[in-house]
Protein backbone atom coordinates (compact mmCIF):
# COMPACT_ATOMS: atom_id res chain seq x y z
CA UNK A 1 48.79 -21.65 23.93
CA UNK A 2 51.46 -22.71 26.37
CA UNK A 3 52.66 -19.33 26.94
CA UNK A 4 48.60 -17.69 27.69
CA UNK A 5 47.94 -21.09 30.12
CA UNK A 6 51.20 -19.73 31.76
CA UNK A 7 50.22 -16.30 32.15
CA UNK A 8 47.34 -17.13 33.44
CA UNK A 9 48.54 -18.93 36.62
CA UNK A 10 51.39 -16.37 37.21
CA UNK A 11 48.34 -13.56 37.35
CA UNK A 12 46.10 -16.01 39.37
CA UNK A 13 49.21 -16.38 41.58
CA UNK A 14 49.54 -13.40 42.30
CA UNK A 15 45.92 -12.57 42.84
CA UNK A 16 45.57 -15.55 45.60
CA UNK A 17 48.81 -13.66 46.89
CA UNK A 18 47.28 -10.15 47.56
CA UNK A 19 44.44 -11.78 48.95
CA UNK A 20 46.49 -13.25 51.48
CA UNK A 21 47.93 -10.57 52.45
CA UNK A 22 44.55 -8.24 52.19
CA UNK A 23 43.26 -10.95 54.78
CA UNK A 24 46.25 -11.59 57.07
CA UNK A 25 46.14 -6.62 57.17
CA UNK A 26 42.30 -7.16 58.12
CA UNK A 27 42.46 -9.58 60.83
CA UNK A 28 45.66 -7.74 62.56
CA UNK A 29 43.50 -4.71 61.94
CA UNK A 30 41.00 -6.29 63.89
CA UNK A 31 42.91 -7.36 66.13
CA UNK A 32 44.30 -3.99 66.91
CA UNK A 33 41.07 -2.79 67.59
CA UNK A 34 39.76 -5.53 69.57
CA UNK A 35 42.61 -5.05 71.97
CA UNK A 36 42.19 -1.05 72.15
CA UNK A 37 38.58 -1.63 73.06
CA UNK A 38 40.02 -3.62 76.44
CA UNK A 39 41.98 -0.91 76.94
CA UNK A 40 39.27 1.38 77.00
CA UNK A 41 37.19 -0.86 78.86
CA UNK A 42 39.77 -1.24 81.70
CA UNK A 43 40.44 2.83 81.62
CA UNK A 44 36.73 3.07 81.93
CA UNK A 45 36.40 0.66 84.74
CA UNK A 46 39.38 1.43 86.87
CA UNK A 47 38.07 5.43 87.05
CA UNK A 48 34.86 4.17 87.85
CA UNK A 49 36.21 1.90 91.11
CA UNK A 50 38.17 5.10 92.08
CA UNK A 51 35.39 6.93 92.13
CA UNK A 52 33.93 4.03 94.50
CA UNK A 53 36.59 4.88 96.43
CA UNK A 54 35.78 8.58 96.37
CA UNK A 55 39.29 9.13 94.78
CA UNK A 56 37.05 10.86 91.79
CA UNK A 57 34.32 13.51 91.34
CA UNK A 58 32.46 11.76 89.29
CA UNK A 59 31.59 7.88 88.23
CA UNK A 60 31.84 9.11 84.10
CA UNK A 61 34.50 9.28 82.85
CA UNK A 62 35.18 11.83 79.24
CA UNK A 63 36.05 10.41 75.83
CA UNK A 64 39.09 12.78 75.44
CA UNK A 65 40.67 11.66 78.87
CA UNK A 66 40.12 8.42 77.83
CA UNK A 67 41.52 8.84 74.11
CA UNK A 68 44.51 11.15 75.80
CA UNK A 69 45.44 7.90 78.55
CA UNK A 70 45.86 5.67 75.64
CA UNK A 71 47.16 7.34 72.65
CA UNK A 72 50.43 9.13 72.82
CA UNK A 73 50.43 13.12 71.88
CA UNK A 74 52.65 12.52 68.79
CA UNK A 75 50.00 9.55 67.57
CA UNK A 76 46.74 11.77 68.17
């Protein structure tokens, strides 16, 4: 009996220890993405004040430019 109550808190152990670090890989996933949407935001925002200054074409900016300004070739 000893030996099953034992067995049963090493697997519940480890359980609550996946979990952990299931939840600590979603929030720095989260995270990650939270900060590349600033990035974006700023890329998007800084084209359109250059095209305030009529250092652009146009006040749009595309999503490849804006995917190829923030993501290294050899990540795409």
């Amino acid at each position: 009996l000893f030996v099953f109550i034992l067995l049963g808190l090493i697997t519940l152990w480890g359980i609550l220890l996946f979990l952990r670090y299931r939840w600590r890989k979603m929030e720095e996933e989260e995270q990650a993405m939270y900060d590349m949407v600033k990035k974006i935001i700023a890329v998007v925002q800084d084209h359109y004040k250059e095209w305030e200054r009529n250092l652009e074409r146009y006040p749009y900016v595309g999503i490849f430019h804006v995917r190829d300004s923030l993501i290294p070739p050899q990540s795409r």
